[in-house]
PDB file of N, CA and C in Angstrom:
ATOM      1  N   UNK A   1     -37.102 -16.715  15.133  1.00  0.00           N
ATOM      2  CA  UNK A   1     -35.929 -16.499  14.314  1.00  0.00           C
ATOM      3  C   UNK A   1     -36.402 -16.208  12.883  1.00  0.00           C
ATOM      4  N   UNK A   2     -35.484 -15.456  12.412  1.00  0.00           N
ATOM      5  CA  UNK A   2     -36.031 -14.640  11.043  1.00  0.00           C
ATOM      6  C   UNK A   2     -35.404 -15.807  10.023  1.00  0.00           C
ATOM      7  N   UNK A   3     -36.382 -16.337   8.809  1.00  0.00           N
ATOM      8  CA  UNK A   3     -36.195 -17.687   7.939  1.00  0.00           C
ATOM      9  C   UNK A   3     -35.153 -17.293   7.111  1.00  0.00           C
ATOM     10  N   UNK A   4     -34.803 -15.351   6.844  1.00  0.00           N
ATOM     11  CA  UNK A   4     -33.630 -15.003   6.421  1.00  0.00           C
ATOM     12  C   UNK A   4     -32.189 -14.907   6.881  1.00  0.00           C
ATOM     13  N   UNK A   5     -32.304 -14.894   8.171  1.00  0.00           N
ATOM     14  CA  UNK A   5     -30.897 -14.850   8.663  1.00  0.00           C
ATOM     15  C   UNK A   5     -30.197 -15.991   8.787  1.00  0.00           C
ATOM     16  N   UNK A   6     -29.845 -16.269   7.641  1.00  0.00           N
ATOM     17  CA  UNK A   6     -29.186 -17.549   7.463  1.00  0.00           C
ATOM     18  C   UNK A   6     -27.487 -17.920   8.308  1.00  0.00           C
ATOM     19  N   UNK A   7     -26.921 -16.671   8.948  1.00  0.00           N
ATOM     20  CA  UNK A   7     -25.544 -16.706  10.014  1.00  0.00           C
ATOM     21  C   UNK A   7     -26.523 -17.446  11.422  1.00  0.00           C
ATOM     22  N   UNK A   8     -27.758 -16.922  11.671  1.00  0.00           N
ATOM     23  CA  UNK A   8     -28.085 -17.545  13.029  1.00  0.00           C
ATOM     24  C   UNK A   8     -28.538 -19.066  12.828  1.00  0.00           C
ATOM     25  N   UNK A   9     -29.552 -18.981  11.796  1.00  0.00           N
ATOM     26  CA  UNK A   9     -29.460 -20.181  11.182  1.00  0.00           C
ATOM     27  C   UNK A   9     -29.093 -21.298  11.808  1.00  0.00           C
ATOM     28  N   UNK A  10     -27.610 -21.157  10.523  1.00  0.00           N
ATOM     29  CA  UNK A  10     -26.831 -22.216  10.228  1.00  0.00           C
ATOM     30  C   UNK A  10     -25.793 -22.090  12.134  1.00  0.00           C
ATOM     31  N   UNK A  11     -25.798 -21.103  12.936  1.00  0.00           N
ATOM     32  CA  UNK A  11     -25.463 -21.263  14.265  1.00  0.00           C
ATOM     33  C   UNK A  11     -26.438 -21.966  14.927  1.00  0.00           C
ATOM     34  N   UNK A  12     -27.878 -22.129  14.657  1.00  0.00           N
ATOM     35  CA  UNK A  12     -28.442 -23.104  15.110  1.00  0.00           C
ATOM     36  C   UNK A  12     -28.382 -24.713  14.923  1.00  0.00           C
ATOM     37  N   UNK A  13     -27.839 -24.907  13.783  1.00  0.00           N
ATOM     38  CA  UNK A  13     -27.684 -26.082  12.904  1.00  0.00           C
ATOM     39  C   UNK A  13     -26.892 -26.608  14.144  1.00  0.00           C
ATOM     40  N   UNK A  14     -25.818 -25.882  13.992  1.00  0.00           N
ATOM     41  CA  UNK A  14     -24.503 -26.624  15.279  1.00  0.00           C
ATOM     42  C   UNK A  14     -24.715 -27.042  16.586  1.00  0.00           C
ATOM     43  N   UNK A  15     -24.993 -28.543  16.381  1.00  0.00           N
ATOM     44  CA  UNK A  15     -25.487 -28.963  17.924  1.00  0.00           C
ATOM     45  C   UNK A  15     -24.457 -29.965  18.778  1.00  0.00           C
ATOM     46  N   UNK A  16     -24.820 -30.427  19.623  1.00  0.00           N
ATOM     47  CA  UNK A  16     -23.628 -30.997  20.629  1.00  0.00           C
ATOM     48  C   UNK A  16     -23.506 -32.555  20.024  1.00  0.00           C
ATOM     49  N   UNK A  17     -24.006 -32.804  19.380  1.00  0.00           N
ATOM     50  CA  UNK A  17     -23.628 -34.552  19.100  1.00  0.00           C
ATOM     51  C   UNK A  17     -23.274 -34.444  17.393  1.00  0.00           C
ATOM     52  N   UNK A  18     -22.394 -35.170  17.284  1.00  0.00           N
ATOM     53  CA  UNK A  18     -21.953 -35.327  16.212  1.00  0.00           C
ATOM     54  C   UNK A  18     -22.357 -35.719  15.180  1.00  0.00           C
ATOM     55  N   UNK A  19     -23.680 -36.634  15.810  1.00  0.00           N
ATOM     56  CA  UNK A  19     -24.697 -37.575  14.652  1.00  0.00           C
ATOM     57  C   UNK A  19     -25.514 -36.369  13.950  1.00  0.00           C
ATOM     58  N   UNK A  20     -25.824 -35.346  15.196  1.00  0.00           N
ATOM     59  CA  UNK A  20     -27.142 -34.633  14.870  1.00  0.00           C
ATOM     60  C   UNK A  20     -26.378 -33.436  13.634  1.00  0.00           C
ATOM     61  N   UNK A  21     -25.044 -33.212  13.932  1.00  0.00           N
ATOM     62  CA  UNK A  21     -24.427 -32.248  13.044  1.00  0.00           C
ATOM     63  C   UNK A  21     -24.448 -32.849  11.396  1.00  0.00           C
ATOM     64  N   UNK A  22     -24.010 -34.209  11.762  1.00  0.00           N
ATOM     65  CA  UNK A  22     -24.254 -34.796  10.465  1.00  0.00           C
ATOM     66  C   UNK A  22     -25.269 -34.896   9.667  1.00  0.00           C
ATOM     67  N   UNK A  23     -26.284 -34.866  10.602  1.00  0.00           N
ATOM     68  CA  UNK A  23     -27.994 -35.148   9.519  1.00  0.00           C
ATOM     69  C   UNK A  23     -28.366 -33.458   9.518  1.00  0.00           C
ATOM     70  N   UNK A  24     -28.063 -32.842   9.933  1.00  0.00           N
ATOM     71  CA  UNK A  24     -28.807 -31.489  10.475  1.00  0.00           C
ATOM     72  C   UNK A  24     -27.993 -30.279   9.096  1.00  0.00           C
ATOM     73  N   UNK A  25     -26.434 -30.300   9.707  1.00  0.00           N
ATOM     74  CA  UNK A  25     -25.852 -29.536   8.656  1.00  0.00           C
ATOM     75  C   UNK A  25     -26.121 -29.081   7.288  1.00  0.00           C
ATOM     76  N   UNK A  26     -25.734 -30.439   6.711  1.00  0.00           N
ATOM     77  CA  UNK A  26     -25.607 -30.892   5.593  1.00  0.00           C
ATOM     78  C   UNK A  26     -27.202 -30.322   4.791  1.00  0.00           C
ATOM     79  N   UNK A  27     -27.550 -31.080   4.854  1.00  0.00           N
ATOM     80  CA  UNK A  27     -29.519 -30.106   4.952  1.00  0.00           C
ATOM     81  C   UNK A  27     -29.925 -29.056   4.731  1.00  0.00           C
ATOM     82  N   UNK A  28     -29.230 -28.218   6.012  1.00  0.00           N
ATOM     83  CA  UNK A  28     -29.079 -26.563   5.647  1.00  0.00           C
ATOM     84  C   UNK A  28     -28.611 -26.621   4.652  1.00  0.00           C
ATOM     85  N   UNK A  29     -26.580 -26.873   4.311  1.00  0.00           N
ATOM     86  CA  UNK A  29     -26.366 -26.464   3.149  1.00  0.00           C
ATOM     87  C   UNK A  29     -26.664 -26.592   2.281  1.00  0.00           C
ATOM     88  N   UNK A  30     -27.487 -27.841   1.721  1.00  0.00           N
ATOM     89  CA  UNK A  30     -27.490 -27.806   0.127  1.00  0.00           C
ATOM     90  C   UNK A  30     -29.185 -27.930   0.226  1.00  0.00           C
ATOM     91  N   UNK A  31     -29.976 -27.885   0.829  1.00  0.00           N
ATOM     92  CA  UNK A  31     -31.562 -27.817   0.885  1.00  0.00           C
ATOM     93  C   UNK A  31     -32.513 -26.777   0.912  1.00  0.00           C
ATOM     94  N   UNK A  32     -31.465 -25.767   2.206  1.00  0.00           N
ATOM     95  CA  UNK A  32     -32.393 -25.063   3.148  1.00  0.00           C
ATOM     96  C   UNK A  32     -32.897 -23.621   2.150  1.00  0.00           C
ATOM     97  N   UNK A  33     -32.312 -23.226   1.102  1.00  0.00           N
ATOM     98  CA  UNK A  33     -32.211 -22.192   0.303  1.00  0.00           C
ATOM     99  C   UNK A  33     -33.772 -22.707  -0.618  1.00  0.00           C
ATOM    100  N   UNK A  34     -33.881 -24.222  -1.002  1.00  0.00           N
ATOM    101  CA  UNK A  34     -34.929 -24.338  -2.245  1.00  0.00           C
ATOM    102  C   UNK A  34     -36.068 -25.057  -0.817  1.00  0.00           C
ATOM    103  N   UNK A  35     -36.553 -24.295  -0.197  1.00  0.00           N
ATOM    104  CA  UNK A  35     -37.570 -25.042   0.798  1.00  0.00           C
ATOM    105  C   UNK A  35     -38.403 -23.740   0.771  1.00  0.00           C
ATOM    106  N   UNK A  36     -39.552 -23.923   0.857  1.00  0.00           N
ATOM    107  CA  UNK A  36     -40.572 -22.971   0.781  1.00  0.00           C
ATOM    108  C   UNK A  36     -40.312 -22.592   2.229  1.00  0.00           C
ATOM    109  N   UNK A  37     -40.806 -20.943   2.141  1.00  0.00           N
ATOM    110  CA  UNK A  37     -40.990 -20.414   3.040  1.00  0.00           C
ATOM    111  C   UNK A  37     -41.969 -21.349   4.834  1.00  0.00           C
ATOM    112  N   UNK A  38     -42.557 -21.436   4.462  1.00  0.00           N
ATOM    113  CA  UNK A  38     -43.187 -22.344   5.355  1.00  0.00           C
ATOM    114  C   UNK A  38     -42.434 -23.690   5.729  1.00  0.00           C
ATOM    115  N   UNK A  39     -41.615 -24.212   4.792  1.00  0.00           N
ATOM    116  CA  UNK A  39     -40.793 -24.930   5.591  1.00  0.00           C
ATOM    117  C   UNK A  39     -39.977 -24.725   6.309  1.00  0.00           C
ATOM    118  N   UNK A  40     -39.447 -23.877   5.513  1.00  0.00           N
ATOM    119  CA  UNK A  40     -38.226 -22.847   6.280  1.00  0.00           C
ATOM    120  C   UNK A  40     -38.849 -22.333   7.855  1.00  0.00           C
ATOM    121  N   UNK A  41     -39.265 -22.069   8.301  1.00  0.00           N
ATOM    122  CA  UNK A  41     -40.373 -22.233   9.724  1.00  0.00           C
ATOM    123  C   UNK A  41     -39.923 -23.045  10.134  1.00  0.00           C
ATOM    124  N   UNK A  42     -40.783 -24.090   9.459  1.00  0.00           N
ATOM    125  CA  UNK A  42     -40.967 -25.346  10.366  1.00  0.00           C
ATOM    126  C   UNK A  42     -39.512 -26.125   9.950  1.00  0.00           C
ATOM    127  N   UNK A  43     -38.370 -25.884   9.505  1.00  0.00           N
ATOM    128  CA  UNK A  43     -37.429 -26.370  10.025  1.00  0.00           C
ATOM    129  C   UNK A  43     -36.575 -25.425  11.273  1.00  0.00           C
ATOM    130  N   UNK A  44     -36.740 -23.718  11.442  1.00  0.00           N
ATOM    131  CA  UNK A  44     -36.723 -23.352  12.423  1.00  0.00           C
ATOM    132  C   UNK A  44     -37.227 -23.986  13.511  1.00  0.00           C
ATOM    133  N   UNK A  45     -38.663 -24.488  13.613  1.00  0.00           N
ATOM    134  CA  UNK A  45     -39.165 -24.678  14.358  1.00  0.00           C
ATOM    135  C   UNK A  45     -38.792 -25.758  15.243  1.00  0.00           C
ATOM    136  N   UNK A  46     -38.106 -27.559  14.471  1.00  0.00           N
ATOM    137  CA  UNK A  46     -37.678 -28.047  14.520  1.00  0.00           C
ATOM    138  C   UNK A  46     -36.308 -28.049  14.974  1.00  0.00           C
ATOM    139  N   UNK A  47     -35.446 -26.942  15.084  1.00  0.00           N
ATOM    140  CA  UNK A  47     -34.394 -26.763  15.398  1.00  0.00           C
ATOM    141  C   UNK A  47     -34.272 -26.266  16.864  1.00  0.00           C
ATOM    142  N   UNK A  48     -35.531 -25.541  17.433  1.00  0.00           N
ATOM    143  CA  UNK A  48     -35.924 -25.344  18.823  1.00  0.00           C
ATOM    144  C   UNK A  48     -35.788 -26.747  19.918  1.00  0.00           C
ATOM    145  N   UNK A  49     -36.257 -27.233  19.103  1.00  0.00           N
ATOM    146  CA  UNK A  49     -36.354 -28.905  20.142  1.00  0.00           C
ATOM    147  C   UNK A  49     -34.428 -29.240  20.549  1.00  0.00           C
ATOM    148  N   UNK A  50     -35.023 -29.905  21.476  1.00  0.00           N
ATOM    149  CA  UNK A  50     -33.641 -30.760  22.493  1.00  0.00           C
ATOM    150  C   UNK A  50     -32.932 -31.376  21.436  1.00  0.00           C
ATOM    151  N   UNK A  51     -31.603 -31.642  21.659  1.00  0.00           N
ATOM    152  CA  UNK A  51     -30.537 -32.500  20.982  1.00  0.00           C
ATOM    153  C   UNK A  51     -31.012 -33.949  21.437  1.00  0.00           C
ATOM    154  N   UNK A  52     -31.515 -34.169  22.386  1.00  0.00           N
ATOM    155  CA  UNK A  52     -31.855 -36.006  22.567  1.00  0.00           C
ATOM    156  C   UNK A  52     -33.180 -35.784  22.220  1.00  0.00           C
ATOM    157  N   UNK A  53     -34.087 -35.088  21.490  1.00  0.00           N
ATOM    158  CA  UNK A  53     -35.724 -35.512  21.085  1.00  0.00           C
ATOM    159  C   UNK A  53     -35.157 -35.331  19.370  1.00  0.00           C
ATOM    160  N   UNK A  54     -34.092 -34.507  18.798  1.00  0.00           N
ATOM    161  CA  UNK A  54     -33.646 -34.145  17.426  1.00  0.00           C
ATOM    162  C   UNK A  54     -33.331 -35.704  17.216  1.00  0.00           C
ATOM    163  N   UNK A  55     -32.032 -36.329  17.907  1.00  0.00           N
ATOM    164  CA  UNK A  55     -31.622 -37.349  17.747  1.00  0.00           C
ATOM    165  C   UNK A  55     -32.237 -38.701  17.885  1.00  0.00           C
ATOM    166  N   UNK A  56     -33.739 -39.162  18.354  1.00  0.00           N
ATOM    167  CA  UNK A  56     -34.322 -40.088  18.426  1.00  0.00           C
ATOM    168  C   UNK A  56     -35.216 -39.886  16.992  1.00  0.00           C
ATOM    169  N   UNK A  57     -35.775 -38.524  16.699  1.00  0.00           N
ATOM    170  CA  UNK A  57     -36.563 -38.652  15.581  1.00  0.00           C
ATOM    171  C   UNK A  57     -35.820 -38.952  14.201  1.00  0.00           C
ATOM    172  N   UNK A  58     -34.514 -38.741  14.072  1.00  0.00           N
ATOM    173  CA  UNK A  58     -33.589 -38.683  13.079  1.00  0.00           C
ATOM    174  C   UNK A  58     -33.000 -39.983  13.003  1.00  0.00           C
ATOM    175  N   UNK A  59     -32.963 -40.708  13.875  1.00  0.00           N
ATOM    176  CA  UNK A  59     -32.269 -41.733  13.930  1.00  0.00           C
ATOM    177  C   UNK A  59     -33.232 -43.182  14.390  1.00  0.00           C
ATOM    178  N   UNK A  60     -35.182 -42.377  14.225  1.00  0.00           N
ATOM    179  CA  UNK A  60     -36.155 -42.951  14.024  1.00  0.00           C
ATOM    180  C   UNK A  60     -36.479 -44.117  14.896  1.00  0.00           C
ATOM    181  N   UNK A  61     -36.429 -43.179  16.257  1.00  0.00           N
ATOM    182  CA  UNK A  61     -36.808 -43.555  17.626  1.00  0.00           C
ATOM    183  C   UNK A  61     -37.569 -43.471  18.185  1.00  0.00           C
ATOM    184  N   UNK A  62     -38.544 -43.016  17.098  1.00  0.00           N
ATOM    185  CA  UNK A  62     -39.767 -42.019  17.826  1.00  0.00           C
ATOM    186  C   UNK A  62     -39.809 -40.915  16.889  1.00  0.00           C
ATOM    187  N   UNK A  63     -40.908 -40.117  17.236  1.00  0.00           N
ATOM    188  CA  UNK A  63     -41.150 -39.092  16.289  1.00  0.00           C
ATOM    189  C   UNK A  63     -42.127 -38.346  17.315  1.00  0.00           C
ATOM    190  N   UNK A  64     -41.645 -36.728  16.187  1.00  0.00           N
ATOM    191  CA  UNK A  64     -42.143 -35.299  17.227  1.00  0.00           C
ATOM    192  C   UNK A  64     -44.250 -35.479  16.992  1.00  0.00           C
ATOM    193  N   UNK A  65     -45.072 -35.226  17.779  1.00  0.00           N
ATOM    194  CA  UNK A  65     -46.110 -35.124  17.717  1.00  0.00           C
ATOM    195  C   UNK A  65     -46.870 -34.168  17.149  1.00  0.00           C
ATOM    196  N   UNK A  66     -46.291 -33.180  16.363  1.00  0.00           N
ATOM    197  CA  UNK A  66     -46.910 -32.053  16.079  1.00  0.00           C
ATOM    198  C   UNK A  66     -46.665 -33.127  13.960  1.00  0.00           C
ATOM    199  N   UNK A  67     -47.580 -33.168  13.389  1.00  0.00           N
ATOM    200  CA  UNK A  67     -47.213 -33.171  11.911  1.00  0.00           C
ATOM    201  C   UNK A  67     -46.092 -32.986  10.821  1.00  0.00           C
ATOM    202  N   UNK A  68     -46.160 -31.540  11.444  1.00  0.00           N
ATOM    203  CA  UNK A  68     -45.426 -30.902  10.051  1.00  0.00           C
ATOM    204  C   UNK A  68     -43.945 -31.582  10.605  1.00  0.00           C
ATOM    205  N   UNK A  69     -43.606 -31.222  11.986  1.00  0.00           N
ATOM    206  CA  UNK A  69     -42.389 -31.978  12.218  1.00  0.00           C
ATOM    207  C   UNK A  69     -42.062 -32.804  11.555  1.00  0.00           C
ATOM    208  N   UNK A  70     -42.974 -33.792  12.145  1.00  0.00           N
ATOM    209  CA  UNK A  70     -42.898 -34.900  11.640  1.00  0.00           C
ATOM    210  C   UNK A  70     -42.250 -35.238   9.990  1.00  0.00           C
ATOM    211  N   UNK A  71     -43.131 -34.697   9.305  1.00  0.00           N
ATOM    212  CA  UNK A  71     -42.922 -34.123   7.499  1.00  0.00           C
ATOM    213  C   UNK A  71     -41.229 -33.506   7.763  1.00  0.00           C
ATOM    214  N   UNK A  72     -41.137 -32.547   8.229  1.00  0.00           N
ATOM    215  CA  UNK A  72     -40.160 -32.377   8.129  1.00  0.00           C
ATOM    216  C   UNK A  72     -38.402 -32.857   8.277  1.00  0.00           C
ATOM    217  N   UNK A  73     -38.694 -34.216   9.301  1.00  0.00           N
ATOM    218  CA  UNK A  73     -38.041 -34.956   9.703  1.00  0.00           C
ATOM    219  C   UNK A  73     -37.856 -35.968   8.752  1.00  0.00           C
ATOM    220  N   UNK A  74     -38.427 -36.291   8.251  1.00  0.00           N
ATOM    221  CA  UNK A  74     -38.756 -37.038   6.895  1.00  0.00           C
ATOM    222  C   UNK A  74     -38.313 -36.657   5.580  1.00  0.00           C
ATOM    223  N   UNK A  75     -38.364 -35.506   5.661  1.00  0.00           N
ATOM    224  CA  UNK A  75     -37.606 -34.821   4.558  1.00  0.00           C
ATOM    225  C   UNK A  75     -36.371 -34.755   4.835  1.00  0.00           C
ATOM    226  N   UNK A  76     -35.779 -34.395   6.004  1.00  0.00           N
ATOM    227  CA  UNK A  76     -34.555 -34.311   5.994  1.00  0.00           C
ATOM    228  C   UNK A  76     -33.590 -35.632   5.706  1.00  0.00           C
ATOM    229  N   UNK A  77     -34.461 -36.634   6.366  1.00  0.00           N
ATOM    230  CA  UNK A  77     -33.752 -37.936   5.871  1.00  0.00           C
ATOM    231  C   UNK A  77     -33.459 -38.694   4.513  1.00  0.00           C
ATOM    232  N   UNK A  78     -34.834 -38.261   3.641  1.00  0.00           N
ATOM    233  CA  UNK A  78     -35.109 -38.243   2.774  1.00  0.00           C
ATOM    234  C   UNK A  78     -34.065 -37.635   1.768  1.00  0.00           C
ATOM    235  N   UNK A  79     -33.370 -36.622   1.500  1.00  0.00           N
ATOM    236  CA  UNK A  79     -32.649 -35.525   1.387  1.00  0.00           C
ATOM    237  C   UNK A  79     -31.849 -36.000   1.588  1.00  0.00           C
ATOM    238  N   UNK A  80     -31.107 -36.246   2.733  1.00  0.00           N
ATOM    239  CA  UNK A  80     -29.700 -36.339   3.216  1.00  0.00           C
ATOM    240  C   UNK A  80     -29.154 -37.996   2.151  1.00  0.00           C
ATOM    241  N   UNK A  81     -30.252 -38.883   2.346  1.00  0.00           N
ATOM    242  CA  UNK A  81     -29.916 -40.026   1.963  1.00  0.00           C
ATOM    243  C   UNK A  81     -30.090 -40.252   0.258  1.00  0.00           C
ATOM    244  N   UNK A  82     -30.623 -38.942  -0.239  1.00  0.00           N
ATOM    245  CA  UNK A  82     -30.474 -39.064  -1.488  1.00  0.00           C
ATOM    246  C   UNK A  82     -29.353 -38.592  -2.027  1.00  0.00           C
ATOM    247  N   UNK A  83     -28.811 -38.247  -1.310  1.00  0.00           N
ATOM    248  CA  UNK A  83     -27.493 -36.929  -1.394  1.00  0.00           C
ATOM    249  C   UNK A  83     -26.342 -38.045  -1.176  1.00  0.00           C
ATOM    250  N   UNK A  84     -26.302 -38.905  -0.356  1.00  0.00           N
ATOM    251  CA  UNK A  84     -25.518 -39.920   0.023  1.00  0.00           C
ATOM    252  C   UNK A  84     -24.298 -39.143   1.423  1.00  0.00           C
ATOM    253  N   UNK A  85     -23.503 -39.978   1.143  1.00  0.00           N
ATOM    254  CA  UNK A  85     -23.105 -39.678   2.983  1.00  0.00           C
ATOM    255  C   UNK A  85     -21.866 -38.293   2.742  1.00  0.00           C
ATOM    256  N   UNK A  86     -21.791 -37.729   3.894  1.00  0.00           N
ATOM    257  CA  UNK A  86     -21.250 -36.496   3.974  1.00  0.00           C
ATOM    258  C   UNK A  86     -19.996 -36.476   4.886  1.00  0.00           C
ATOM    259  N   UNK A  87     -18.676 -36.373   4.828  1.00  0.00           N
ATOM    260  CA  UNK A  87     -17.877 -36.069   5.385  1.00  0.00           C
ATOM    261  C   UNK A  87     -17.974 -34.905   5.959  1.00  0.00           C
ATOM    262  N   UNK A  88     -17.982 -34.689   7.611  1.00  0.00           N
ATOM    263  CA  UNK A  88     -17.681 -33.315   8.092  1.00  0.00           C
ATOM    264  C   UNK A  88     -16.556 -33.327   9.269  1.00  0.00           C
TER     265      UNK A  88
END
């Protein structure tokens, strides 16, 4: 997926559980624009994975085995919780 096409994107963002929309969304919108190119990847990349492997690492059940994931999962929480909580 191209790190510019931000319509498929943010159609990837939209996943089947409600928790994951909540940590996942929100992220895109107000993050995904100031993330270096290379993150921007590897939060593509991250967005490939299952809705029950998204939702254990996010909700810090476990964590993905590859690094940067990892980093990246971390950031998002990081982020989201500095931002404070999000009505959607």
């Amino acid at each position: 997926m191209d790190i510019n096409n931000k319509a498929r994107i943010h159609w990837a963002c939209r996943r089947g559980m409600r928790e994951l929309d909540i940590s996942i969304m929100p992220f895109f919108e107000y993050e995904y624009d100031s993330l270096s190119d290379n993150d921007k990847r590897v939060f593509i990349q991250l967005l490939e994975n299952d809705d029950p492997d998204l939702f254990n690492w996010l909700m810090n059940h476990g964590k993905p085995a590859d690094p940067e994931l990892q980093r990246m999962v971390k950031l998002i929480q990081q982020r989201n919780k500095a931002r404070g909580p999000v009505a959607i």
